[in-house]
PDB file of N, CA and C in Angstrom:
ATOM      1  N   UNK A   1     195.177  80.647  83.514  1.00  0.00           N
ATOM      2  CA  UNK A   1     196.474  80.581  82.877  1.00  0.00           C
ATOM      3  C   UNK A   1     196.865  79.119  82.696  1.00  0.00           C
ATOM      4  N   UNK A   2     197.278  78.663  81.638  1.00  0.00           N
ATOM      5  CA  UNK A   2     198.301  77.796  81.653  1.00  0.00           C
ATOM      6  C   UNK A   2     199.786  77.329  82.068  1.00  0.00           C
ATOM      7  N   UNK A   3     199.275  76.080  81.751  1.00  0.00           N
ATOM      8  CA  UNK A   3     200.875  75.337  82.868  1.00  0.00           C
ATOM      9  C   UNK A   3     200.954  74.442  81.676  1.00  0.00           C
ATOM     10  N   UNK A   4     202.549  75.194  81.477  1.00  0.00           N
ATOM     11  CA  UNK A   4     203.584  74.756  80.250  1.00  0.00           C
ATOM     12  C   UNK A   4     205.055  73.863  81.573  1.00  0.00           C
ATOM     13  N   UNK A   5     205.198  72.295  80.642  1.00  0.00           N
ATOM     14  CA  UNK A   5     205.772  71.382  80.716  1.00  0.00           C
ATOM     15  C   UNK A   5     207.269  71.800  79.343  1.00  0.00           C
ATOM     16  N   UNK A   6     208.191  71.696  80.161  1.00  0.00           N
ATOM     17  CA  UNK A   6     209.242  71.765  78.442  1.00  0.00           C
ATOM     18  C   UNK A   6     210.573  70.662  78.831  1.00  0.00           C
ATOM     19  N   UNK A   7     210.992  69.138  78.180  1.00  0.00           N
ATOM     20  CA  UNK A   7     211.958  68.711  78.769  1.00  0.00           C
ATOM     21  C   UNK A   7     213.221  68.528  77.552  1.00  0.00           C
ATOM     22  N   UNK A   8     214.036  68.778  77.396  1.00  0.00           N
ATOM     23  CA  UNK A   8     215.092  68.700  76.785  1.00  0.00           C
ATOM     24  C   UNK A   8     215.586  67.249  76.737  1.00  0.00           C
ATOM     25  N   UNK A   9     215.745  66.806  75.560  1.00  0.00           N
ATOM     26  CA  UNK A   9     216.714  65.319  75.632  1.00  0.00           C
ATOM     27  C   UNK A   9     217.670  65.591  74.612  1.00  0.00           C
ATOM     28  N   UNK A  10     218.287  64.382  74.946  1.00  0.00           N
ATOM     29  CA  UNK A  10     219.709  64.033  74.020  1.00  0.00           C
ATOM     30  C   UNK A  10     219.610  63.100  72.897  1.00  0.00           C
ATOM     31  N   UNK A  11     219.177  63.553  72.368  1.00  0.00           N
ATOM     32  CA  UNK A  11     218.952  62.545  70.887  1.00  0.00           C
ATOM     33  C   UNK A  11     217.990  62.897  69.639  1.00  0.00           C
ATOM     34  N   UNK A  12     217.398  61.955  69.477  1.00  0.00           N
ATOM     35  CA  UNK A  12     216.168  63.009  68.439  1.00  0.00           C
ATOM     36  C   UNK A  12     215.054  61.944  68.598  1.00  0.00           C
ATOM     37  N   UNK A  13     214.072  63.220  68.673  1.00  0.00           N
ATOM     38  CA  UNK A  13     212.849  62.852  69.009  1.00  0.00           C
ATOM     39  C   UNK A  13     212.173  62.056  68.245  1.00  0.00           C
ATOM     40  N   UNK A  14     211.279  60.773  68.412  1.00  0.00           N
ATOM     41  CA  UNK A  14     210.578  59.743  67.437  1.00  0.00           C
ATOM     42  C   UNK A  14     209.114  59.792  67.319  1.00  0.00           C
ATOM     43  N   UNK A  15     208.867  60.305  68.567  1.00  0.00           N
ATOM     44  CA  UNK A  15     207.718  60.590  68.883  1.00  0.00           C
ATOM     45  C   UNK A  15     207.136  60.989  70.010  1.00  0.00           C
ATOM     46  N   UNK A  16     205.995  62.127  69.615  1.00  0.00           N
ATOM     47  CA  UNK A  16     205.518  62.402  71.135  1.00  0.00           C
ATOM     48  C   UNK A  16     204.095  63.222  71.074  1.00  0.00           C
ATOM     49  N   UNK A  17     203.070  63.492  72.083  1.00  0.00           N
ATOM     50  CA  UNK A  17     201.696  64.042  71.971  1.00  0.00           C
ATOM     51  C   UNK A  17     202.133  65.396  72.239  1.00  0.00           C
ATOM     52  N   UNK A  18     203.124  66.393  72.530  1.00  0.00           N
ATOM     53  CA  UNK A  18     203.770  67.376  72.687  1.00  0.00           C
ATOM     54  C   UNK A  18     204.377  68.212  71.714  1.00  0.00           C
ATOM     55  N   UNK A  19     204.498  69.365  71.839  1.00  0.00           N
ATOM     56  CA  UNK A  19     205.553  69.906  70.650  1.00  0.00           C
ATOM     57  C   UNK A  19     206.659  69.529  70.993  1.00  0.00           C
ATOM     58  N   UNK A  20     207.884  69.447  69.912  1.00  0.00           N
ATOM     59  CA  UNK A  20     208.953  68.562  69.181  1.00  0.00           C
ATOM     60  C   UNK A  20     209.818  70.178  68.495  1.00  0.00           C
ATOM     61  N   UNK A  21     210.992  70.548  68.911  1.00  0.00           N
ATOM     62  CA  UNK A  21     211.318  71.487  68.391  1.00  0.00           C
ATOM     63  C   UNK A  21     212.489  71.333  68.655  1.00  0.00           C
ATOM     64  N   UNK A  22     213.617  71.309  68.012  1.00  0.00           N
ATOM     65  CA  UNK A  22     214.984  70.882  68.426  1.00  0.00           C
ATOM     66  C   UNK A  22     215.314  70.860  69.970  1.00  0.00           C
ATOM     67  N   UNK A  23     215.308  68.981  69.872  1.00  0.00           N
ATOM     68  CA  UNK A  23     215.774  68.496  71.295  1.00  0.00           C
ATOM     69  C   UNK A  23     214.976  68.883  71.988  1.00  0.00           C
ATOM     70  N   UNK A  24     213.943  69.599  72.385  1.00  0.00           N
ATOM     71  CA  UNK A  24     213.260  69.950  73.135  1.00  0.00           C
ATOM     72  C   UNK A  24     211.356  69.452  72.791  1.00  0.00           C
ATOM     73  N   UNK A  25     211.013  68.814  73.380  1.00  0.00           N
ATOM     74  CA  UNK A  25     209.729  68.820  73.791  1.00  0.00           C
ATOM     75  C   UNK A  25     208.866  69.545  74.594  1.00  0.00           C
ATOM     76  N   UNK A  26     207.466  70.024  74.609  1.00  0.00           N
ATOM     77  CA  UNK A  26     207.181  71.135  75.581  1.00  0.00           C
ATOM     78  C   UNK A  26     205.635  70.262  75.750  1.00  0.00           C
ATOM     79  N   UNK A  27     204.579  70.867  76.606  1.00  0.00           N
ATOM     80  CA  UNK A  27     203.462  70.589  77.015  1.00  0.00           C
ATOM     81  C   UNK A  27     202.483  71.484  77.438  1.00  0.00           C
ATOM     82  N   UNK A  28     201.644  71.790  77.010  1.00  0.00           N
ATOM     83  CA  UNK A  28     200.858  72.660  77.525  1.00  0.00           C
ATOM     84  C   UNK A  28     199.716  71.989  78.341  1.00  0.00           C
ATOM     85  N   UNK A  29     199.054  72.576  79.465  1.00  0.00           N
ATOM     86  CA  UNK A  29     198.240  71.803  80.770  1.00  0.00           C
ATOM     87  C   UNK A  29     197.357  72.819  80.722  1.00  0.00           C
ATOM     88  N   UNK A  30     195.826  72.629  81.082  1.00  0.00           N
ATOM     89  CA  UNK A  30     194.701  72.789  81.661  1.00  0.00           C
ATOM     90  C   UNK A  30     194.691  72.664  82.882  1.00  0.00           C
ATOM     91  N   UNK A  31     195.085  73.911  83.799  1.00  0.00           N
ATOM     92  CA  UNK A  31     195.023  73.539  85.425  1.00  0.00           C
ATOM     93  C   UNK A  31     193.727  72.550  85.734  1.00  0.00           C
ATOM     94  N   UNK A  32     194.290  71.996  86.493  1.00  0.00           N
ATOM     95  CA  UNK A  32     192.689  71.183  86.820  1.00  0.00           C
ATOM     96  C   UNK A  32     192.547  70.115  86.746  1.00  0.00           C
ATOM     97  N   UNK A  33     192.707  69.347  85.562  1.00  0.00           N
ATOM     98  CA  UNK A  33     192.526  68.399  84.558  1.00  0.00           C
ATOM     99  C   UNK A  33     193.927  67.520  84.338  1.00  0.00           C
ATOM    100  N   UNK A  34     193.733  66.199  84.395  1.00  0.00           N
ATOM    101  CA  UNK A  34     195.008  65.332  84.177  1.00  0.00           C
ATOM    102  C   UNK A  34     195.231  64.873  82.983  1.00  0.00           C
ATOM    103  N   UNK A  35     196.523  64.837  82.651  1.00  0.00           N
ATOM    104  CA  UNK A  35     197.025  64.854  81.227  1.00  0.00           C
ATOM    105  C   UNK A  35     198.083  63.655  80.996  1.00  0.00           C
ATOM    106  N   UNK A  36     197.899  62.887  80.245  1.00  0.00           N
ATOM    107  CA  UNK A  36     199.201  62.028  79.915  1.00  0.00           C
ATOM    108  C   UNK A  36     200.391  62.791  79.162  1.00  0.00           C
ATOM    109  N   UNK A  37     201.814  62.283  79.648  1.00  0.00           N
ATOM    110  CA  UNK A  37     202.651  62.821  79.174  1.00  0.00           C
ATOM    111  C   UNK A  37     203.412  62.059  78.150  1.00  0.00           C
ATOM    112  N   UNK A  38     203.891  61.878  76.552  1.00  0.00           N
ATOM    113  CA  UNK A  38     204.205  60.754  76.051  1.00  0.00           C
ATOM    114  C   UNK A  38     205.368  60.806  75.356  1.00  0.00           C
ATOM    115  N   UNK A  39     206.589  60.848  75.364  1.00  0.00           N
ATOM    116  CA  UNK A  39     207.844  60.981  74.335  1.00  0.00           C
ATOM    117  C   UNK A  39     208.307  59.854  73.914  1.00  0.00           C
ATOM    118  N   UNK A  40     208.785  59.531  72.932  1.00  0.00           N
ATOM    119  CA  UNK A  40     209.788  58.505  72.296  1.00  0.00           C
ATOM    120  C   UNK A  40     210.972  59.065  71.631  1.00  0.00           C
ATOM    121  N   UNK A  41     212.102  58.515  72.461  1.00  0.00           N
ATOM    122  CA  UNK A  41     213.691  59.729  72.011  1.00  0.00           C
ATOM    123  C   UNK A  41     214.043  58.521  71.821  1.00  0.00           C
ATOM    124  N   UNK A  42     215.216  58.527  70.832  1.00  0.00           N
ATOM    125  CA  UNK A  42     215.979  57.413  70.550  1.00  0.00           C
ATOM    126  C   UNK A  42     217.467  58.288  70.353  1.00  0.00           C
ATOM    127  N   UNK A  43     218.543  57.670  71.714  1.00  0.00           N
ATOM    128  CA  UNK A  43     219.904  57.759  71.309  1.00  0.00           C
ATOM    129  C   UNK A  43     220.925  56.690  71.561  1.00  0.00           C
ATOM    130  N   UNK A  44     222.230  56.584  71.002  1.00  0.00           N
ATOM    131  CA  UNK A  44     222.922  55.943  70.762  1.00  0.00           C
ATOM    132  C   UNK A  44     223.357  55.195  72.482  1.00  0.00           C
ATOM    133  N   UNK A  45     223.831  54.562  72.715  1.00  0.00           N
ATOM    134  CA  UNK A  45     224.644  54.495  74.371  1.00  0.00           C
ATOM    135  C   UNK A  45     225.977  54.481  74.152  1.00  0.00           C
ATOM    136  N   UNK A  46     226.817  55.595  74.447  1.00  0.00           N
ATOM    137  CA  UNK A  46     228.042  55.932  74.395  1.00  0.00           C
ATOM    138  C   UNK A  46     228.927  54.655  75.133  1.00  0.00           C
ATOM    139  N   UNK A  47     228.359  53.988  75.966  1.00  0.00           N
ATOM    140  CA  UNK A  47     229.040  52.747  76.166  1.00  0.00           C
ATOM    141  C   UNK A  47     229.264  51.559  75.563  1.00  0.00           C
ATOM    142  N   UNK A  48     228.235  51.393  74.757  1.00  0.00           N
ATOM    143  CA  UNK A  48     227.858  50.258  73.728  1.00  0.00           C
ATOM    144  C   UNK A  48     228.891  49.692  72.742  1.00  0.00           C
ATOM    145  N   UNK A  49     230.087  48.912  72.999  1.00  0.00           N
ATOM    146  CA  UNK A  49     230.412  48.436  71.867  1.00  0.00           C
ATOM    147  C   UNK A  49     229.510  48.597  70.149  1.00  0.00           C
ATOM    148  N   UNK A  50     230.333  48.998  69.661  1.00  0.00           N
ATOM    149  CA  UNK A  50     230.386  48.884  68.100  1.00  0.00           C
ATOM    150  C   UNK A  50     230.004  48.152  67.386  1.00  0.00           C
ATOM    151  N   UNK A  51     229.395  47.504  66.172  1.00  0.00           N
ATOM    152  CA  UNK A  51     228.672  46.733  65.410  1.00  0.00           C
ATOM    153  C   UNK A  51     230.114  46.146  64.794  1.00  0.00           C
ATOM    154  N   UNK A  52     231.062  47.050  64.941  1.00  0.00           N
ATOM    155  CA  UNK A  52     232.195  46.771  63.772  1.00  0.00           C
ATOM    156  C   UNK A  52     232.538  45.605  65.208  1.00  0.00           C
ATOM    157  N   UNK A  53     233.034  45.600  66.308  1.00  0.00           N
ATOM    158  CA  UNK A  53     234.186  45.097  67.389  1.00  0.00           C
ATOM    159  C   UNK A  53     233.151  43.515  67.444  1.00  0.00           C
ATOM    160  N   UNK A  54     232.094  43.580  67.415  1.00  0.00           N
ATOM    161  CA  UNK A  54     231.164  42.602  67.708  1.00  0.00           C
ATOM    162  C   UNK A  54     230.921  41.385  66.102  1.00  0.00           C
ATOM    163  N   UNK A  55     231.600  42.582  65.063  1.00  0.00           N
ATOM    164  CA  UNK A  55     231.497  41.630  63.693  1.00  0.00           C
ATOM    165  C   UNK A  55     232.400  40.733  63.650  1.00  0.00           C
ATOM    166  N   UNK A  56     233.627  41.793  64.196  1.00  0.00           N
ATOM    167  CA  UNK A  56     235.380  40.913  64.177  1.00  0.00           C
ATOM    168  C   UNK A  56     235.381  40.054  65.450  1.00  0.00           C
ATOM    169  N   UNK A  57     234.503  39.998  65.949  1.00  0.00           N
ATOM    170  CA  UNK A  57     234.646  38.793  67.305  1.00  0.00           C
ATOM    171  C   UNK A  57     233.781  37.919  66.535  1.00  0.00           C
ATOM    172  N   UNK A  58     232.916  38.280  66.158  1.00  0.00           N
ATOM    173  CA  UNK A  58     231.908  36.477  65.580  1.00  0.00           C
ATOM    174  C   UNK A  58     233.053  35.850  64.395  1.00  0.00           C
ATOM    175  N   UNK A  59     233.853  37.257  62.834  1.00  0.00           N
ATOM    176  CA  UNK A  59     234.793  36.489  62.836  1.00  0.00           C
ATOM    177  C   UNK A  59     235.906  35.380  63.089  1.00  0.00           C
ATOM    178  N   UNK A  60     236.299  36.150  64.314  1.00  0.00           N
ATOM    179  CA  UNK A  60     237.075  35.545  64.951  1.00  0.00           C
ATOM    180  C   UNK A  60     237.032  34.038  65.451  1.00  0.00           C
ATOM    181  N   UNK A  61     235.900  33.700  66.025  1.00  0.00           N
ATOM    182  CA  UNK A  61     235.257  32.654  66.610  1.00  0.00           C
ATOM    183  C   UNK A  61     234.895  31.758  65.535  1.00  0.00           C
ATOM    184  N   UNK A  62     234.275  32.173  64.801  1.00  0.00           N
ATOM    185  CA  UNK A  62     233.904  31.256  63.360  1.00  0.00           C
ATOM    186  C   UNK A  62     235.289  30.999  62.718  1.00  0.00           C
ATOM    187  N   UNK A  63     236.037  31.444  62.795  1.00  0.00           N
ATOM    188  CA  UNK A  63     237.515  31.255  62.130  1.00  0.00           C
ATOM    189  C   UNK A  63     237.905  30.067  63.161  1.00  0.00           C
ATOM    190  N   UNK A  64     238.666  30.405  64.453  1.00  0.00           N
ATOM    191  CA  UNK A  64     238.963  29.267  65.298  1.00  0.00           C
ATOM    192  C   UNK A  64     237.856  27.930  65.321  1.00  0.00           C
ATOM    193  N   UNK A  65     236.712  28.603  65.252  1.00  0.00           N
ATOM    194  CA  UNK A  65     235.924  27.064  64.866  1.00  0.00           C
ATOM    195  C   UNK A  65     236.164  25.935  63.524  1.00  0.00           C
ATOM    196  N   UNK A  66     236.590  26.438  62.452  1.00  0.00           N
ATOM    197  CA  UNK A  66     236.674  26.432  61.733  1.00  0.00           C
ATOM    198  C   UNK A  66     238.170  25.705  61.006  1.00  0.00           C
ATOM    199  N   UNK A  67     239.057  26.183  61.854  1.00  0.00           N
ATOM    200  CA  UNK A  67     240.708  25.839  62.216  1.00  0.00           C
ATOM    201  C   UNK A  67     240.322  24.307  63.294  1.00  0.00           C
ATOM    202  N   UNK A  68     239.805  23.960  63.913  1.00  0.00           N
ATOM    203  CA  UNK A  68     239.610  23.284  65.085  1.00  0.00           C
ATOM    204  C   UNK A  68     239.099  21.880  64.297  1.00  0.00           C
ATOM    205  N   UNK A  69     237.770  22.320  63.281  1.00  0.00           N
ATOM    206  CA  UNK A  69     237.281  21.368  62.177  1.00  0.00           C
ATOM    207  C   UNK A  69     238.413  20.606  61.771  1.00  0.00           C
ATOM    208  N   UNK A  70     239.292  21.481  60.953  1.00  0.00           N
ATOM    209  CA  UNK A  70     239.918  21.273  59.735  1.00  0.00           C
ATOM    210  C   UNK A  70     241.077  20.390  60.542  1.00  0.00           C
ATOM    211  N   UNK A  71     241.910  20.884  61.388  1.00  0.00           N
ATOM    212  CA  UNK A  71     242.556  20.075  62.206  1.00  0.00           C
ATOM    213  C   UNK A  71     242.022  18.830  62.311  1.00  0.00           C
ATOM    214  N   UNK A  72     241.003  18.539  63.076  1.00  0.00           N
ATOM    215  CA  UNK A  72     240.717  17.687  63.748  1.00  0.00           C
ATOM    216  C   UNK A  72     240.357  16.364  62.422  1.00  0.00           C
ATOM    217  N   UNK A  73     239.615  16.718  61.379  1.00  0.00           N
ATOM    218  CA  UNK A  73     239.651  16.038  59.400  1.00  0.00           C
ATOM    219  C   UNK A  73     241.105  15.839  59.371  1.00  0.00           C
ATOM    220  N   UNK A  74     241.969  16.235  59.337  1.00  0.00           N
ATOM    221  CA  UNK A  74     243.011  15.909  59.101  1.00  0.00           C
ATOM    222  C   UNK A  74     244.216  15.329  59.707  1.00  0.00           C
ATOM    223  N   UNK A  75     243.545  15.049  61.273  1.00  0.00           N
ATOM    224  CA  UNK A  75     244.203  14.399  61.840  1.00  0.00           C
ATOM    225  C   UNK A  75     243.778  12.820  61.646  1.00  0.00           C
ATOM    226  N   UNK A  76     242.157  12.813  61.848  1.00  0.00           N
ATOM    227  CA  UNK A  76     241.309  12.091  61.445  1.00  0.00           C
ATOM    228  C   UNK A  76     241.543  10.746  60.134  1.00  0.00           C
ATOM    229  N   UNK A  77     242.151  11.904  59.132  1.00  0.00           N
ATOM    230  CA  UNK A  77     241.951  11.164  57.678  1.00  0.00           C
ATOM    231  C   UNK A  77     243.749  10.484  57.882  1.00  0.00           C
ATOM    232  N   UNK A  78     244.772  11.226  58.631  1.00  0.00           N
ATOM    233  CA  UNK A  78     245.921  10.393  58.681  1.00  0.00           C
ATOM    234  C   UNK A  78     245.668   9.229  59.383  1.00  0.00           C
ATOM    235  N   UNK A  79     245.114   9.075  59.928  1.00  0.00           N
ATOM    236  CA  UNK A  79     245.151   8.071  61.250  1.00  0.00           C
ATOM    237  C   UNK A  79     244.560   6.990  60.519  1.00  0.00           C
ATOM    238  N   UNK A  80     243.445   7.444  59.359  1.00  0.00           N
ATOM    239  CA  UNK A  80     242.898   5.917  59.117  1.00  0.00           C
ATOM    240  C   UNK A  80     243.746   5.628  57.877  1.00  0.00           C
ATOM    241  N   UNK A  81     244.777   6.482  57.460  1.00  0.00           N
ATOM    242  CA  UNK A  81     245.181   6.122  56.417  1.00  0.00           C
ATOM    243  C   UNK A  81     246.692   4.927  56.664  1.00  0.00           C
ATOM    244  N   UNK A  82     246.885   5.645  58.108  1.00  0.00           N
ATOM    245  CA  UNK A  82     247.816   4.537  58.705  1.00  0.00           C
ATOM    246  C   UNK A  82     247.199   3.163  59.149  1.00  0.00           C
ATOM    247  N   UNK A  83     246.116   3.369  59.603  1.00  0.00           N
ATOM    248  CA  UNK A  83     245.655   1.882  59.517  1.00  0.00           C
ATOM    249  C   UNK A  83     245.466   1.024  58.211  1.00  0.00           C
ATOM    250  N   UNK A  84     245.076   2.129  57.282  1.00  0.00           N
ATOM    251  CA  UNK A  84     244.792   0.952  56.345  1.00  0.00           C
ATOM    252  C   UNK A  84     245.894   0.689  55.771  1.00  0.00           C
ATOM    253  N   UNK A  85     247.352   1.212  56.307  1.00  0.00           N
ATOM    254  CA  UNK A  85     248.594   0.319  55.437  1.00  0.00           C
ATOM    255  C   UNK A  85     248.942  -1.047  56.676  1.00  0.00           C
ATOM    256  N   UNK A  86     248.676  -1.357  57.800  1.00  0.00           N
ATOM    257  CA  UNK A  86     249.075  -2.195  58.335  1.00  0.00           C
ATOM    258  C   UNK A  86     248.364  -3.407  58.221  1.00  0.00           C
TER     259      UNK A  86
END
């Protein structure tokens, strides 16, 4: 008789040497005999910040960098403009 392997995941399957049948992977075994077992599941991490929260922060940062420049040119360009009237 055979010895059936079956593991359920959360995501969707990418790859595997097993049957693949919604969410579920299975294995069939040759008592006796050793077998590699191989899946590739790919799911999201429910903890993972967002692509969107991580766009508006590099925004963000490139903006204040950017404000910090422009300030700093224009404090820059008064200062020598007062020198060159004295």
């Amino acid at each position: 008789s055979d010895v059936q392997l079956k593991i359920a995941f959360p995501g969707s399957i990418r790859q595997t040497d097993g049957t693949a049948a919604q969410g579920v992977i299975s294995w069939t075994f040759q008592p006796g005999t050793v077998t590699d077992v191989n899946a590739v599941v790919e799911y999201p991490d429910p903890a993972a910040p967002s692509w969107i929260g991580w766009s508006l922060l590099l925004f963000l940062v490139v903006g204040v960098a950017v404000a910090i420049v422009y300030v700093l040119a224009a404090s820059s360009r008064t200062q020598s403009r007062s020198r060159a009237r004295r």
